[in-house]
C-alpha atoms as a PDB file:
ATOM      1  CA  UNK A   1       0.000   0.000   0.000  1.00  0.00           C
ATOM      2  CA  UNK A   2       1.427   3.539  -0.474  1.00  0.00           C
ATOM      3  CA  UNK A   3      -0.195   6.988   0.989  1.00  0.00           C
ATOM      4  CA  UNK A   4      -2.038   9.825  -1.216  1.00  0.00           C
ATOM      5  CA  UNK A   5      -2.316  13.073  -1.231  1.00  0.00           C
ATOM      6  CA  UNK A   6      -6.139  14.203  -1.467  1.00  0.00           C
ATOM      7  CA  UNK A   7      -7.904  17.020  -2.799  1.00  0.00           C
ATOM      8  CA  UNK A   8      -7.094  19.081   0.468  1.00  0.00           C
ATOM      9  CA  UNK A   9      -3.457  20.129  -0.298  1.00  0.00           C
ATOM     10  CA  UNK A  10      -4.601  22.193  -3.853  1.00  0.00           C
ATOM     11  CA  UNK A  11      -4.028  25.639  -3.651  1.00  0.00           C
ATOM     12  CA  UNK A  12      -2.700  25.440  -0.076  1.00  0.00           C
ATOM     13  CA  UNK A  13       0.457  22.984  -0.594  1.00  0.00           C
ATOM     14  CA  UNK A  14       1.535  22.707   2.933  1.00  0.00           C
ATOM     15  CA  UNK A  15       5.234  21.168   2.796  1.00  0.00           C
ATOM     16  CA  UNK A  16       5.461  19.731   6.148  1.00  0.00           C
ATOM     17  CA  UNK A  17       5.542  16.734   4.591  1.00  0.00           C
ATOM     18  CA  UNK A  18       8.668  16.587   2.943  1.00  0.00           C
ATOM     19  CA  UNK A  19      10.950  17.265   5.593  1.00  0.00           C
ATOM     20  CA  UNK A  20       9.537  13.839   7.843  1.00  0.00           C
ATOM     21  CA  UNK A  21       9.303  11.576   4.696  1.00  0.00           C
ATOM     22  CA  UNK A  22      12.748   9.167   4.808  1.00  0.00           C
ATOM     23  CA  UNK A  23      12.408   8.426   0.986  1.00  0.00           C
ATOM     24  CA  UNK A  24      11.869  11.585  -0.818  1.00  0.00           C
ATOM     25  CA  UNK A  25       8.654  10.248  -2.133  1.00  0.00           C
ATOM     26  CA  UNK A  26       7.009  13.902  -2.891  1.00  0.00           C
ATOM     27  CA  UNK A  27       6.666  15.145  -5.708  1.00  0.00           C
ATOM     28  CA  UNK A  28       5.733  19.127  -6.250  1.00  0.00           C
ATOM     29  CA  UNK A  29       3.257  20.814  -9.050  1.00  0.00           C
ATOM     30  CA  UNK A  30       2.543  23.938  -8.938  1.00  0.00           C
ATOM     31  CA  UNK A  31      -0.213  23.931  -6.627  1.00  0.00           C
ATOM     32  CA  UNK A  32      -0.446  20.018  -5.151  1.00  0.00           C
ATOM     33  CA  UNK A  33       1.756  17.955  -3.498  1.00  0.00           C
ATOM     34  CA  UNK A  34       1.595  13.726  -4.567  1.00  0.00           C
ATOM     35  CA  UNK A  35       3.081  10.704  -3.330  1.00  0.00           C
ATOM     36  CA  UNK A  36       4.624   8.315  -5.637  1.00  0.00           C
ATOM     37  CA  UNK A  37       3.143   5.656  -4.866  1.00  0.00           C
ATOM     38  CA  UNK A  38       6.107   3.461  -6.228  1.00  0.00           C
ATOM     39  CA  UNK A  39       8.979   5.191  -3.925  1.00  0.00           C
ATOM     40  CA  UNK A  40       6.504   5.448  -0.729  1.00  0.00           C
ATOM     41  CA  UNK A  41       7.166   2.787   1.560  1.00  0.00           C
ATOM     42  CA  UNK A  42       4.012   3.137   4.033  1.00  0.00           C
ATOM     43  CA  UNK A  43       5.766   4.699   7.284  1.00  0.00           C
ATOM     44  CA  UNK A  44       2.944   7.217   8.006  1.00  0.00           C
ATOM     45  CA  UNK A  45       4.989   9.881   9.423  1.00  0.00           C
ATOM     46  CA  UNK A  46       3.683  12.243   6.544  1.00  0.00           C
ATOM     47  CA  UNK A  47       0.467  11.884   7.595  1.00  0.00           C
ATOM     48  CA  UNK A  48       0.190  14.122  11.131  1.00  0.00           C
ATOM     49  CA  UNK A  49       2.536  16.669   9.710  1.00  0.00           C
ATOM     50  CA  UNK A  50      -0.100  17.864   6.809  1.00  0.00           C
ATOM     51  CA  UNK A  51      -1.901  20.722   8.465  1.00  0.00           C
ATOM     52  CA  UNK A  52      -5.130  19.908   6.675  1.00  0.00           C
ATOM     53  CA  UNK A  53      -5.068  16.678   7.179  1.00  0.00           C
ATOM     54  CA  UNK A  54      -4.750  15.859   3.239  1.00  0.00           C
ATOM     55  CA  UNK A  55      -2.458  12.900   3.282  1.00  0.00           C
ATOM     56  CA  UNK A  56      -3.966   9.467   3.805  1.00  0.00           C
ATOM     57  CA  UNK A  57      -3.317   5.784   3.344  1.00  0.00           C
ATOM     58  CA  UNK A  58      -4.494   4.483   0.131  1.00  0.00           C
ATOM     59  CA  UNK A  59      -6.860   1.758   1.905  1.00  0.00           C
ATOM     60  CA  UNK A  60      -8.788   5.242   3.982  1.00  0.00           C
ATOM     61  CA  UNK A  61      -9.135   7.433   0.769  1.00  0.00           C
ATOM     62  CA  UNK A  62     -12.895   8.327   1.117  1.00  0.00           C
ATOM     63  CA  UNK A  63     -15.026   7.409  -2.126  1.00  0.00           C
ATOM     64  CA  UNK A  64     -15.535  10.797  -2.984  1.00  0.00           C
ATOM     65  CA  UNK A  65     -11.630  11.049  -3.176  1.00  0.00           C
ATOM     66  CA  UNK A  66     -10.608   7.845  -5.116  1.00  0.00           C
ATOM     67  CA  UNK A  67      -9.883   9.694  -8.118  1.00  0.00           C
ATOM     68  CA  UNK A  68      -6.175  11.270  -6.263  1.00  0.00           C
ATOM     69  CA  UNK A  69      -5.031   8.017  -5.932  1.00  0.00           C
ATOM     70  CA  UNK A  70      -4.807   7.447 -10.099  1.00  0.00           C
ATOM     71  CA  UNK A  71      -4.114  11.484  -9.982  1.00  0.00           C
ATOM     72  CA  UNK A  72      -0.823  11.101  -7.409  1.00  0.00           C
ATOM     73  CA  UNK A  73       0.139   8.248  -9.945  1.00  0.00           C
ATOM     74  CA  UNK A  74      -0.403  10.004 -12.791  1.00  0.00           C
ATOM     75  CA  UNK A  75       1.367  13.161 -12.137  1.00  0.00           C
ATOM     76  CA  UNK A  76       4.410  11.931  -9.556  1.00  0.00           C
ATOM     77  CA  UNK A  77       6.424  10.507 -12.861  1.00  0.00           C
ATOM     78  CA  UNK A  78       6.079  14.345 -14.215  1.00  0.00           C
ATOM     79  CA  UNK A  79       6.914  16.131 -11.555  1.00  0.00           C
ATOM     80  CA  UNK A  80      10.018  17.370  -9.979  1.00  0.00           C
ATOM     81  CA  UNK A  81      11.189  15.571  -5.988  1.00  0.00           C
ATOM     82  CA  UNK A  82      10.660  18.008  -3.264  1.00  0.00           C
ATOM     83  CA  UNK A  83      12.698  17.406  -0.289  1.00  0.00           C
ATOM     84  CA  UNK A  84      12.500  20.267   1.567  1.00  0.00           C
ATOM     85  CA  UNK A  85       9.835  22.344   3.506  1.00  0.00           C
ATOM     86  CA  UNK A  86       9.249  25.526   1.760  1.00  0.00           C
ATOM     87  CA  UNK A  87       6.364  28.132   2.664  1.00  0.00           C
ATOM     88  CA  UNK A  88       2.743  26.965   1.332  1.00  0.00           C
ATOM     89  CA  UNK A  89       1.136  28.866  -1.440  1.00  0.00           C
ATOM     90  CA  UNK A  90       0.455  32.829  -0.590  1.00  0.00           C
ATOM     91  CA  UNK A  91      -3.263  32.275  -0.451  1.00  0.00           C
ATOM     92  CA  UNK A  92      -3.763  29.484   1.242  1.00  0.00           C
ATOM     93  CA  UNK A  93      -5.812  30.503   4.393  1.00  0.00           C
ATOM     94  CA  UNK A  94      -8.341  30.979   2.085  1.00  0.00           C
ATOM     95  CA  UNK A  95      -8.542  27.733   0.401  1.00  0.00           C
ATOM     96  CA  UNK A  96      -7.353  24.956   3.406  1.00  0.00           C
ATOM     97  CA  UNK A  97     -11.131  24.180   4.010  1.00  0.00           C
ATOM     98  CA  UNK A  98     -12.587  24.213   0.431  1.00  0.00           C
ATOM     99  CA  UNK A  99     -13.682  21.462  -0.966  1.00  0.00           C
ATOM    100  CA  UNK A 100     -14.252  20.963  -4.519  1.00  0.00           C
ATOM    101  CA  UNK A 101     -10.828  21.991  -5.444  1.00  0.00           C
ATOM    102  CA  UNK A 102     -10.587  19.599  -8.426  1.00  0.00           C
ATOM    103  CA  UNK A 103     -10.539  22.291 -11.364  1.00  0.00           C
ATOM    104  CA  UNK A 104      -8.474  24.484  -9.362  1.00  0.00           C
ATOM    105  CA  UNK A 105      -5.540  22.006 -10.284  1.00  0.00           C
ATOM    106  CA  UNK A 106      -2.390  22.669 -12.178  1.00  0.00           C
ATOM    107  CA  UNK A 107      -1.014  20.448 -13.764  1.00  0.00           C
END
């Protein structure tokens, strides 16, 4: 099993994350965070360092959310390894308890 990141971390990108995982399994777009799900190897320390609580293991991804676990392996091949904790997106008090964030993605 590997960990996703949900619809919670767009437009907020919290990088708490990063700094915990011991594999450098993050990946960074230019609003979302994702897990690749082939370099994750199921620790769960990510998981209480996401302020909004957007990180989850890939057996608890609500229905509603199913479609970030194709998403994180989709995009994590594409995108660049984060490994460090950088400051979340500008506006992202604003957007942390949103939902429906889908089409705000950048991809």
């Amino acid at each position: 099993m590997t960990h996703v990141v949900t619809e919670a971390c767009i437009r907020c990108k919290y990088t708490d994350c990063v700094d915990v995982c011991p594999v450098d399994c993050f990946r960074e777009g230019p609003n979302f965070l994702v897990i690749d799900p082939d370099e994750c190897i199921d620790c769960a320390v990510c998981i209480p360092e996401c302020p909004v609580s957007a990180i989850l293991p890939e057996e608890d991804v609500p229905a509603d959310q199913l479609a970030y676990i194709k998403l994180n392996a989709e995009l994590s091949p594409k995108w660049p390894s984060i490994t460090k904790r950088k400051d979340p997106l500008p506006d992202h008090e604003q957007w942390k308890n949103v939902t429906g964030k889908l089409d705000q993605l950048i991809r």
